[in-house]
Protein backbone atom coordinates (compact mmCIF):
# COMPACT_ATOMS: atom_id res chain seq x y z
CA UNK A 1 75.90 210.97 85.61
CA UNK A 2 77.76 207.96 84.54
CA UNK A 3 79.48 205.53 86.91
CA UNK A 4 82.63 205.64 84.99
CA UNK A 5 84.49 208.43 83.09
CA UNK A 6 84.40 208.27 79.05
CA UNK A 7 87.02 209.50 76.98
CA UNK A 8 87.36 210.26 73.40
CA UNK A 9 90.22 211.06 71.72
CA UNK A 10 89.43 214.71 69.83
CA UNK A 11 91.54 214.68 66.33
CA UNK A 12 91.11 215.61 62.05
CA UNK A 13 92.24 214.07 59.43
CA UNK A 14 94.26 217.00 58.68
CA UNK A 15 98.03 218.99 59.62
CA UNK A 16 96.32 221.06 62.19
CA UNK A 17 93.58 220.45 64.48
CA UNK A 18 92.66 223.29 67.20
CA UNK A 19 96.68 224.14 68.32
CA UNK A 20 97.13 226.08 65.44
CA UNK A 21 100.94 226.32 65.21
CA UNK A 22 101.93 222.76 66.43
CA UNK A 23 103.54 220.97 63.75
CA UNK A 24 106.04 222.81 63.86
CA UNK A 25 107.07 221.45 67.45
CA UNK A 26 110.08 218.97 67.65
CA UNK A 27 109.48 215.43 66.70
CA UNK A 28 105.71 216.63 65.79
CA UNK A 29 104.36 213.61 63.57
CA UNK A 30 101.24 215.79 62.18
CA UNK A 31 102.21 215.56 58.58
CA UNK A 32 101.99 211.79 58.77
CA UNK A 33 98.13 212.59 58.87
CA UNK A 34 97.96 211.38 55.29
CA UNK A 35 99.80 207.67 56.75
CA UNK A 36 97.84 204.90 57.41
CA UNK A 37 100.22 203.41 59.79
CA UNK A 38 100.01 207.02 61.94
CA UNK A 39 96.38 206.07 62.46
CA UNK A 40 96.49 202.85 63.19
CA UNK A 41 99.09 203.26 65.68
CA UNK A 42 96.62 206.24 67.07
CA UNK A 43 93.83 203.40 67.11
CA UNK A 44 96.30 200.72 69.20
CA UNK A 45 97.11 203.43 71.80
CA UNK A 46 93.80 204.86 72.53
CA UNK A 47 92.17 201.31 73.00
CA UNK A 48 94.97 200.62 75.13
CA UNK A 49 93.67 203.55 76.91
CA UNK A 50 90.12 202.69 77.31
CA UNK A 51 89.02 205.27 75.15
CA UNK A 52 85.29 204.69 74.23
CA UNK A 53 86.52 206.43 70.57
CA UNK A 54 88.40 208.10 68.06
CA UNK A 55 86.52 211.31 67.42
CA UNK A 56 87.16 213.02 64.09
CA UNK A 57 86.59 216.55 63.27
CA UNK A 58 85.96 217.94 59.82
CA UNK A 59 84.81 220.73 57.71
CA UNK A 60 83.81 221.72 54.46
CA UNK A 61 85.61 224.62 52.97
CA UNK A 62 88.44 226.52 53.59
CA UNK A 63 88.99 229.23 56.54
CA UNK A 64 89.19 232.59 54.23
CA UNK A 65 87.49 234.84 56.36
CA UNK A 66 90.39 236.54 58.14
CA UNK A 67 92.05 239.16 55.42
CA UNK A 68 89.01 238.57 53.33
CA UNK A 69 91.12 235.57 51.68
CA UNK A 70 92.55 232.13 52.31
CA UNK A 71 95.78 232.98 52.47
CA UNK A 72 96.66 232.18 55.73
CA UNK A 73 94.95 229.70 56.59
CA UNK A 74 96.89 227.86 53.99
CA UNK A 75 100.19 229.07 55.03
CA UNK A 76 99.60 228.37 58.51
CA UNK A 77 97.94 224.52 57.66
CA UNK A 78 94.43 225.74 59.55
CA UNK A 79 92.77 222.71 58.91
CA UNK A 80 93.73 222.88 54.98
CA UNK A 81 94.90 220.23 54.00
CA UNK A 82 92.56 217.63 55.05
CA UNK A 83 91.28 214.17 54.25
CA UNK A 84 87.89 212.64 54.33
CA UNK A 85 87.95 211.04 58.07
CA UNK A 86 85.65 208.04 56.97
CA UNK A 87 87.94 206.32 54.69
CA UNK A 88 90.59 205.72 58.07
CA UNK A 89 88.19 203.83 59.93
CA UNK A 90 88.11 200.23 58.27
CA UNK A 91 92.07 200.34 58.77
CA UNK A 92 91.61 201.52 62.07
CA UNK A 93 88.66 199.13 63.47
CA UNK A 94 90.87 196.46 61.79
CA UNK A 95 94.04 196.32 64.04
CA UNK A 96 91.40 197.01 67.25
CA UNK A 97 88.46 195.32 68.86
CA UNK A 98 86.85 197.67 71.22
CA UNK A 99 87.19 200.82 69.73
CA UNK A 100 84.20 203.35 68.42
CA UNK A 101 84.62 205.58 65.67
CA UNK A 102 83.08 209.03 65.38
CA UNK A 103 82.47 210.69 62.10
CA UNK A 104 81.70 214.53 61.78
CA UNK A 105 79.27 214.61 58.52
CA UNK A 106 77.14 218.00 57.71
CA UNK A 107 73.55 217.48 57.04
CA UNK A 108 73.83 220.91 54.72
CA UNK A 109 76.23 219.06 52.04
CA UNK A 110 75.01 215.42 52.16
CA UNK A 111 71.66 213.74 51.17
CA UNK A 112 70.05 211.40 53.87
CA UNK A 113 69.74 208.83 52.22
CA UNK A 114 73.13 208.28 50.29
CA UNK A 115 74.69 209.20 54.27
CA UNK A 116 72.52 206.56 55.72
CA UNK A 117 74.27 204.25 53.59
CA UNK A 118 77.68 205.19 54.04
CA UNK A 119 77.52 204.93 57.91
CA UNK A 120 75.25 201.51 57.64
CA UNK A 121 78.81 199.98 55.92
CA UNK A 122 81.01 201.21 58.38
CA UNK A 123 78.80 199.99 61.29
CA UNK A 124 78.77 196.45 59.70
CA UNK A 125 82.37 196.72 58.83
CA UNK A 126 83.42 197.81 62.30
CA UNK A 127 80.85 195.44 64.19
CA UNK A 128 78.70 197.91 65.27
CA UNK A 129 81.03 200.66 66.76
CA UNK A 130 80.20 203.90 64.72
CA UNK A 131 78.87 207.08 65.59
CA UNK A 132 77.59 209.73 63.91
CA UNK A 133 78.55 213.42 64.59
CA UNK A 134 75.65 215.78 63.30
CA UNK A 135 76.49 219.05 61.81
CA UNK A 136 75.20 221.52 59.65
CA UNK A 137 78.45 223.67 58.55
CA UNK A 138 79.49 227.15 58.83
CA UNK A 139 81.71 228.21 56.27
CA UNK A 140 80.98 230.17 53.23
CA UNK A 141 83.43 228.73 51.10
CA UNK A 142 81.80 225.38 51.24
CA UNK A 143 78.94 226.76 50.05
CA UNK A 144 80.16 228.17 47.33
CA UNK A 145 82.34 224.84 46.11
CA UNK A 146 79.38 222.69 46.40
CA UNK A 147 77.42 224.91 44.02
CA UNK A 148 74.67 227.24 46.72
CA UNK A 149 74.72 230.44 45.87
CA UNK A 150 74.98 231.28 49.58
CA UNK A 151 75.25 229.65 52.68
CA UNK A 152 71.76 228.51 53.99
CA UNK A 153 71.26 230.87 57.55
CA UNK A 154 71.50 229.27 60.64
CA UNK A 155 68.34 228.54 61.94
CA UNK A 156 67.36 227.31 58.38
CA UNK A 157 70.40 224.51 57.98
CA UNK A 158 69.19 223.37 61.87
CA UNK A 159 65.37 222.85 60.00
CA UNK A 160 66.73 221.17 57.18
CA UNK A 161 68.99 218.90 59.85
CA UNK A 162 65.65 218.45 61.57
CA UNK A 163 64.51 216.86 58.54
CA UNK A 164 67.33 215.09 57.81
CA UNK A 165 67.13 212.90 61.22
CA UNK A 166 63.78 212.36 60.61
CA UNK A 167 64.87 210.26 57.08
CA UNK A 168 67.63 208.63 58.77
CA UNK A 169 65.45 207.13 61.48
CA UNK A 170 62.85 205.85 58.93
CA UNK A 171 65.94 204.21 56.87
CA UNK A 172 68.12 202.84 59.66
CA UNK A 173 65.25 201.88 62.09
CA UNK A 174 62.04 201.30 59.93
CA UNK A 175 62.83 200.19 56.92
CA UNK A 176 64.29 196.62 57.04
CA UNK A 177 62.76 193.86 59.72
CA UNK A 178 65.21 192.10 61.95
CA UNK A 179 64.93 189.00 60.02
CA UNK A 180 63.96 190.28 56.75
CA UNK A 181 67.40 188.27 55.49
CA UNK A 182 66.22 184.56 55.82
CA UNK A 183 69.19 183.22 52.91
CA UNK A 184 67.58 180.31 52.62
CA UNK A 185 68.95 178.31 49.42
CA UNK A 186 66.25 176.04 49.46
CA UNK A 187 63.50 178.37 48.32
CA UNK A 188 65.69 180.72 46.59
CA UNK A 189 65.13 183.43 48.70
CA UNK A 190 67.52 185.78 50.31
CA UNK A 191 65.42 188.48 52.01
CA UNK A 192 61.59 188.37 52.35
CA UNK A 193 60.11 191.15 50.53
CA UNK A 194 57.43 191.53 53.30
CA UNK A 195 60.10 192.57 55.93
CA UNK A 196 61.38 195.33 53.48
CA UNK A 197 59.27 198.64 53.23
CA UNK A 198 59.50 202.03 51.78
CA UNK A 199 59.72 204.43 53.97
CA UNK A 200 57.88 207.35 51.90
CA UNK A 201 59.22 210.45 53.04
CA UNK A 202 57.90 213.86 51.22
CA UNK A 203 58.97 216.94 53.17
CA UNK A 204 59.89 220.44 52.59
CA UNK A 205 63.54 219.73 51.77
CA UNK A 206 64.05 215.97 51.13
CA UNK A 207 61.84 213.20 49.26
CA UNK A 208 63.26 209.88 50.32
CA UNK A 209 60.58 207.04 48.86
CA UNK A 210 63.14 204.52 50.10
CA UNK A 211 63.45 201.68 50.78
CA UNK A 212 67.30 201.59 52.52
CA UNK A 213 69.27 199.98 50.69
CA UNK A 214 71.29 198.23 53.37
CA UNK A 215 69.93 195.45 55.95
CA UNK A 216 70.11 196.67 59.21
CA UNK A 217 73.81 197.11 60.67
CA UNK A 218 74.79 195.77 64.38
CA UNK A 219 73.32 199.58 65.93
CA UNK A 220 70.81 200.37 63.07
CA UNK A 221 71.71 203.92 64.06
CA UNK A 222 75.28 204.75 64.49
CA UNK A 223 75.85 206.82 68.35
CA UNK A 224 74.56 210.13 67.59
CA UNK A 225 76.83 213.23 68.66
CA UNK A 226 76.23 216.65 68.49
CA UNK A 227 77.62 220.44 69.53
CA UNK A 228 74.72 222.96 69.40
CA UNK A 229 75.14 226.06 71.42
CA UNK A 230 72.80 228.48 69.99
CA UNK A 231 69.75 228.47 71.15
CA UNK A 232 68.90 226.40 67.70
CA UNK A 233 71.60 224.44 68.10
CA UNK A 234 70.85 223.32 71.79
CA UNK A 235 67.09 222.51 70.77
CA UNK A 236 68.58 220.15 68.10
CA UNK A 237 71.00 218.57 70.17
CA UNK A 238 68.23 218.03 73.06
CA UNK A 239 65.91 216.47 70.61
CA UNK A 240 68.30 214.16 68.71
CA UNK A 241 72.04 214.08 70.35
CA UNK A 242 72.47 210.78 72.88
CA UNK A 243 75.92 212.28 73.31
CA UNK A 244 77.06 216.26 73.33
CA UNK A 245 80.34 217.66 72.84
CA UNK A 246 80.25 220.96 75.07
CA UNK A 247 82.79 223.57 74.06
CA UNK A 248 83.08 226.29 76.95
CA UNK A 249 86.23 227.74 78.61
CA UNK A 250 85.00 226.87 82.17
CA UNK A 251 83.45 224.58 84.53
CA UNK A 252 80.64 227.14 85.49
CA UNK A 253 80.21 227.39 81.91
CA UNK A 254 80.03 223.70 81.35
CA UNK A 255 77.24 223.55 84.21
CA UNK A 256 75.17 225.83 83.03
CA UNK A 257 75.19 224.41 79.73
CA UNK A 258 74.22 221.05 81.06
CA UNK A 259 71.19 221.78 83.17
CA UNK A 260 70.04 223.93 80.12
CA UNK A 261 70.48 221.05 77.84
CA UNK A 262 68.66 218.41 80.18
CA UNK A 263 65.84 220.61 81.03
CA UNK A 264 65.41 221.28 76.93
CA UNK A 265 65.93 217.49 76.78
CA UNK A 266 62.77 216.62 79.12
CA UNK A 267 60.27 218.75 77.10
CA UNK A 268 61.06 216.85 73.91
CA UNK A 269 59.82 213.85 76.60
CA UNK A 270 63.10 212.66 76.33
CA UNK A 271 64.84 210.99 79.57
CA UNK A 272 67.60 213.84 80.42
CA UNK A 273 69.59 211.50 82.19
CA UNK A 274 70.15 208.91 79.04
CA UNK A 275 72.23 212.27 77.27
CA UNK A 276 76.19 212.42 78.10
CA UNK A 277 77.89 215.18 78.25
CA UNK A 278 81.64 215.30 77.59
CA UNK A 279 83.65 219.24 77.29
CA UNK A 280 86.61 219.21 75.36
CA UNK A 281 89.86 219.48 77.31
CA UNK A 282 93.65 219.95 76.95
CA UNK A 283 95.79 217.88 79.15
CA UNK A 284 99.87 218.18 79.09
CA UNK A 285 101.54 216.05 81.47
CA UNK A 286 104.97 215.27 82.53
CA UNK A 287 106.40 213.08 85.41
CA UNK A 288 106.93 215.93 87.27
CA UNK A 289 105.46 219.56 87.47
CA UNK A 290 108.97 221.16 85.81
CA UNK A 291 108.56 218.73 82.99
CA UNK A 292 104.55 219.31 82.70
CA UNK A 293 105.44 222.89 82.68
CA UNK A 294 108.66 222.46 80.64
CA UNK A 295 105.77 220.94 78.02
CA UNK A 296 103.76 223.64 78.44
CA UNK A 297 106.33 226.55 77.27
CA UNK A 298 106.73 225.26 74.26
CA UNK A 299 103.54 224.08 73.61
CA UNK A 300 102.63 228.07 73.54
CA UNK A 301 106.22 228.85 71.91
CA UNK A 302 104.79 227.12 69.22
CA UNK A 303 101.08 228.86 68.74
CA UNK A 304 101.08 230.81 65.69
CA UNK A 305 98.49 233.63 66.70
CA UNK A 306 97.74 234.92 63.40
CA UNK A 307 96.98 231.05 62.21
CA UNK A 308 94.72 231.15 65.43
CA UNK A 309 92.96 234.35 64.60
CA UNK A 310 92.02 232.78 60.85
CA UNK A 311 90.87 229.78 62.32
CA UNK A 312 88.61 231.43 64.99
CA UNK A 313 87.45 234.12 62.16
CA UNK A 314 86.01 231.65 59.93
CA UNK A 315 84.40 230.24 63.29
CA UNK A 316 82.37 233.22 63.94
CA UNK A 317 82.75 235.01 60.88
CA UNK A 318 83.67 237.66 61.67
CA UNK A 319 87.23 239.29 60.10
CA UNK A 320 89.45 239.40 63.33
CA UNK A 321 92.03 241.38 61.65
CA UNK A 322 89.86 244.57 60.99
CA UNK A 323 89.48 244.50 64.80
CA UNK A 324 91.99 246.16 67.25
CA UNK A 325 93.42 243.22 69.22
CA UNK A 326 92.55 245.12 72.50
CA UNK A 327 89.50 245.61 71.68
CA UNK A 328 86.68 243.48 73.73
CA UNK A 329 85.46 240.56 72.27
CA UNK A 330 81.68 241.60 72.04
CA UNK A 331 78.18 239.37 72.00
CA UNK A 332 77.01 239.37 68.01
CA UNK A 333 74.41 236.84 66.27
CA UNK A 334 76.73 234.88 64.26
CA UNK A 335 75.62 232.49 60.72
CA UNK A 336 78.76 230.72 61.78
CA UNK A 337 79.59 228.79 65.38
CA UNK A 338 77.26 230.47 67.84
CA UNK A 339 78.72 228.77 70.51
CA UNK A 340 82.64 229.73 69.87
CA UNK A 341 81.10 233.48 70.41
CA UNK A 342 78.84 232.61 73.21
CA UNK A 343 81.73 230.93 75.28
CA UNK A 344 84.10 234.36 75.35
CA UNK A 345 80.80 236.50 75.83
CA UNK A 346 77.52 235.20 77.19
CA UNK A 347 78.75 232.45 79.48
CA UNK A 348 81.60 234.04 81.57
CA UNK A 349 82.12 236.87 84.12
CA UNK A 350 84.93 237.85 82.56
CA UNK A 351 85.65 239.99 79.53
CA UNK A 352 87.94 239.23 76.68
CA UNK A 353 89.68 240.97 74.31
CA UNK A 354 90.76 239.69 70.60
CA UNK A 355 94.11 239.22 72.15
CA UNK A 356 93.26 237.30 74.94
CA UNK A 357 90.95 235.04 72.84
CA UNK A 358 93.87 234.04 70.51
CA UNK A 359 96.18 233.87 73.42
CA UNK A 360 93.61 231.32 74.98
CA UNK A 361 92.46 229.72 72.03
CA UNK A 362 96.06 228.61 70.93
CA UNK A 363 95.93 225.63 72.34
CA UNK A 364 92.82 223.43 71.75
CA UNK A 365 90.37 226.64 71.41
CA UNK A 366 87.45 227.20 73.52
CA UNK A 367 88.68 224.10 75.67
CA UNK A 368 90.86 224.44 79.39
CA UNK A 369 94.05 223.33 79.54
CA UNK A 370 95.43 221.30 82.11
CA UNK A 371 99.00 221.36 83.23
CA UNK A 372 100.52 219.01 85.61
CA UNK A 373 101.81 215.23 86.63
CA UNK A 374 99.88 212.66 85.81
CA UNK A 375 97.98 213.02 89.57
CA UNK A 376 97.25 216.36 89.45
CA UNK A 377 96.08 215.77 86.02
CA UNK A 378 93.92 212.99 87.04
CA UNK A 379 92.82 215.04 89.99
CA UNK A 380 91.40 217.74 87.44
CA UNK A 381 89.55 215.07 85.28
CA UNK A 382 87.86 213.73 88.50
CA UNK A 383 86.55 217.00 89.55
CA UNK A 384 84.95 217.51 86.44
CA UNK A 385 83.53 214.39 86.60
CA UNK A 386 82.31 214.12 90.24
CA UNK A 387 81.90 217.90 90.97
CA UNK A 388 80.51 219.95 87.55
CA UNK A 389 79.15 216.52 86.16
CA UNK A 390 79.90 215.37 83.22
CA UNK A 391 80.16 212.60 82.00
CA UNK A 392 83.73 211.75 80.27
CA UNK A 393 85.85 214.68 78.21
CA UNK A 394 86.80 214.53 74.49
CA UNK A 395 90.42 214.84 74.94
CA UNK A 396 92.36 217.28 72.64
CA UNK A 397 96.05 217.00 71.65
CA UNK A 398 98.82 219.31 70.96
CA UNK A 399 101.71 217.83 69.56
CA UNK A 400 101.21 214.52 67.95
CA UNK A 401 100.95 211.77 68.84
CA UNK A 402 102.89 212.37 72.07
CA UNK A 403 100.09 214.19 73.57
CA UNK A 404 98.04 211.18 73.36
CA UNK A 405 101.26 208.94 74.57
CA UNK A 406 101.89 210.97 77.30
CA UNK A 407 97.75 210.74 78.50
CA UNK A 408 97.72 207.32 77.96
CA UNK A 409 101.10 206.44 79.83
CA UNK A 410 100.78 208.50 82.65
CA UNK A 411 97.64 209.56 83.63
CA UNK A 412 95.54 206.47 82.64
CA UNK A 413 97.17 204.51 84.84
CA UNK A 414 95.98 207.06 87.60
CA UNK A 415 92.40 207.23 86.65
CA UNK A 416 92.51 203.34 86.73
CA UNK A 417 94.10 203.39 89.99
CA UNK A 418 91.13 205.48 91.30
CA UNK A 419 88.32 203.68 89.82
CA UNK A 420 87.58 206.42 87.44
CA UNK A 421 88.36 204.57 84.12
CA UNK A 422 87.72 201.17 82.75
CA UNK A 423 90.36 198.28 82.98
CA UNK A 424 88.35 196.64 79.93
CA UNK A 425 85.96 196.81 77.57
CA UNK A 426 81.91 195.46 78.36
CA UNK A 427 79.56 195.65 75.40
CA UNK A 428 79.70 194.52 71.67
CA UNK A 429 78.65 197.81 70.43
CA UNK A 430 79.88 201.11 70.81
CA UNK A 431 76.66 201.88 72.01
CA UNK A 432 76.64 198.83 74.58
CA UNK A 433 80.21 200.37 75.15
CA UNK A 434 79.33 204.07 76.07
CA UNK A 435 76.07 203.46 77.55
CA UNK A 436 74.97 200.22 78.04
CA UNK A 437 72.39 199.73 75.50
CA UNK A 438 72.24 198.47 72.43
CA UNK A 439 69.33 200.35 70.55
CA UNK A 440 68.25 204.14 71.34
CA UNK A 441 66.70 205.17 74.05
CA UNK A 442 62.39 204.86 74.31
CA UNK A 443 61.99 208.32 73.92
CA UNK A 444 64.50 208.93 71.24
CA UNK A 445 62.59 210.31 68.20
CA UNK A 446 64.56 207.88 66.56
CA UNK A 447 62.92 204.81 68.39
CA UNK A 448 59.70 206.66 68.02
């Protein structure tokens, strides 16, 4: 477990993230998503912070599952419309210094090696503070707009991820020398063919001869994030992930999860210890517990249930409005997000019903919600981080940006207070940043 807590902020380039219903609260900035000076505002407050990053969501396709169309998810702004996350970060990294940025690309919709450019410019253009959120994508409907006649099945988009990795190492970390650039105007020579190779890659989904065709960035490899919760998923993300977004509704949950992951994590001979763990959480704060739950009221006033039911139907696709909302929620093998199903039915004592998922998921989805001044917010962080272990939270907002306002204003100052939370940055990278080194770990396959 880490010595300090690590936040991220949890957003998307989008009107709605995971509190489906939100922009329509008072003073709600959400449709200034498409603003550059809403994000780099976003960037100045969570540095100021101590946020190790800006985490972006995204997805491919539109939610048009529930009803058997997309409708309402594009009445209700579920995640449609949304912009490409990637292009914000130059303007962002520009007006901060410390700050990481992490991108959600799928490794179903992108090539390896075209990806393994784009993130080797962002890295140089942010000085090394990029990471890389692997997944594979779940919806149909992206499938279909990007030409497959189907969506790949699960376990096959996790083998062709598999594969994917194993390109990016070979371009990021084996294809350019350290000094292969020697600009020397003398000779006439700007990089030293000898400390370029090809990297030769011929597998059963990708044939990459190589070589990269970018000099190594400040990381080489971007911070690697990842969210698997079926068993497929969690073998990925214990092989590959130096970083794992968990996504259950409790801190039993959460545990469980953990040990599972480090245990997978030792018999890929990786160190368990070198993988961080942060759960998504939902903090609204006030100065004082009538204004926190003042907040609160109309935080849920504002979740539009039906928006939530399309958004967690094209989650687990499955059509939520075929099912009687008082029906329970039961256990089914999903080619969507295993672990949005698992978390309401394989990793709790308690049964749900459609209606009490909605209800719950309203405001930042499979994620708790805390409610409370700024101390007994900041006394809920540190028990997740001292007591279930993990290591920092990816911190999810409601309304926008005053959620993040509000965190940073009130209950940073707490965590400071305690020792919890940095008072500044130490590292160059965001790697140095999170965790202290500046390559991957020894017995990443990547540094393999």
């Amino acid at each position: 477990m880490s010595d300090r807590m690590r936040l991220n902020l949890f957003t998307m380039n989008s009107v709605e993230h995971v509190s489906v219903g939100s922009w329509r609260l008072p003073g709600d900035q959400s449709h200034r998503y498409r603003d550059r000076e809403y994000w780099t505002d976003v960037a100045r407050t969570a540095e100021r912070g101590g946020f190790d990053a800006v985490f972006f969501a995204d997805v491919r396709g539109v939610y048009d599952v529930y009803g058997d169309n997309r409708e309402t998810a594009v009445e209700k702004a579920v995640q449609t419309p949304s912009n490409d996350p990637a292009y914000l970060i130059p303007a962002m990294a520009e007006v901060t210094d410390d700050l990481g940025f992490a991108v959600t690309k799928s490794t179903s919709y992108n090539h390896p090696y075209q990806l393994a450019r784009e993130f080797s410019t962002l890295d140089h253009l942010t000085d090394g503070r990029v990471a890389f959120n692997v997944v594979t994508s779940y919806l149909e409907s992206a499938a279909a707009n990007l030409g497959y006649d189907d969506r790949m099945d699960h376990d096959e988009r996790y083998d062709r991820a598999d594969e994917f990795m194993d390109v990016l190492y070979a371009l990021w970390e084996a294809s350019w020398d350290d000094d292969a650039v020697v600009r020397d105007p003398d000779s006439g020579v700007y990089t030293d063919p000898e400390g370029v190779s090809a990297v030769d890659h011929e597998g059963d989904h990708f044939d990459v001869p190589g070589p990269h065709g970018a000099e190594p960035s400040p990381q080489r490899t971007p911070v690697l994030y990842q969210a698997g919760s079926s068993d497929r998923g969690r073998e990925f993300a214990a092989e590959h992930a130096e970083a794992v977004f968990v996504s259950q509704p409790s801190a039993e949950a959460v545990a469980d999860y953990v040990d599972d992951l480090r245990e997978r994590a030792a018999s890929h001979g990786r160190d368990p210890d070198e993988l961080a763990f942060f759960p998504g959480i939902v903090p609204v704060v006030g100065e004082t517990e009538a204004v926190a739950e003042a907040k609160y009221e109309a935080y849920t006033d504002a979740i539009d249930t039906e928006g939530v039911l399309a958004l967690l139907s094209g989650f687990v696709d499955v059509d939520l409005s075929e099912i009687d909302p008082d029906q329970q929620l039961e256990h089914i093998e999903t080619e969507a997000i295993q672990g949005v199903v698992n978390a309401f039915t394989a990793n709790d004592d308690r049964d749900w019903t459609v209606r009490e998922v909605a209800e719950f998921a309203g405001l930042g989805t499979t994620s708790p919600v805390v409610v409370g001044t700024p101390e007994q917010v900041a006394d809920e962080f540190e028990y997740w981080f001292e007591d279930v272990g993990v290591d920092g939270f990816n911190v999810k907002e409601v309304a926008r940006p005053d959620s993040l306002r509000d965190f940073v204003d009130l209950v940073v100052p707490e965590l400071r207070e305690r020792g919890l939370l940095r008072e500044e940055y130490d590292g160059e990278t965001l790697r140095e940043t999170t965790f202290g080194r500046r390559g991957l770990p020894d017995g990443h396959p990547g540094s393999r």
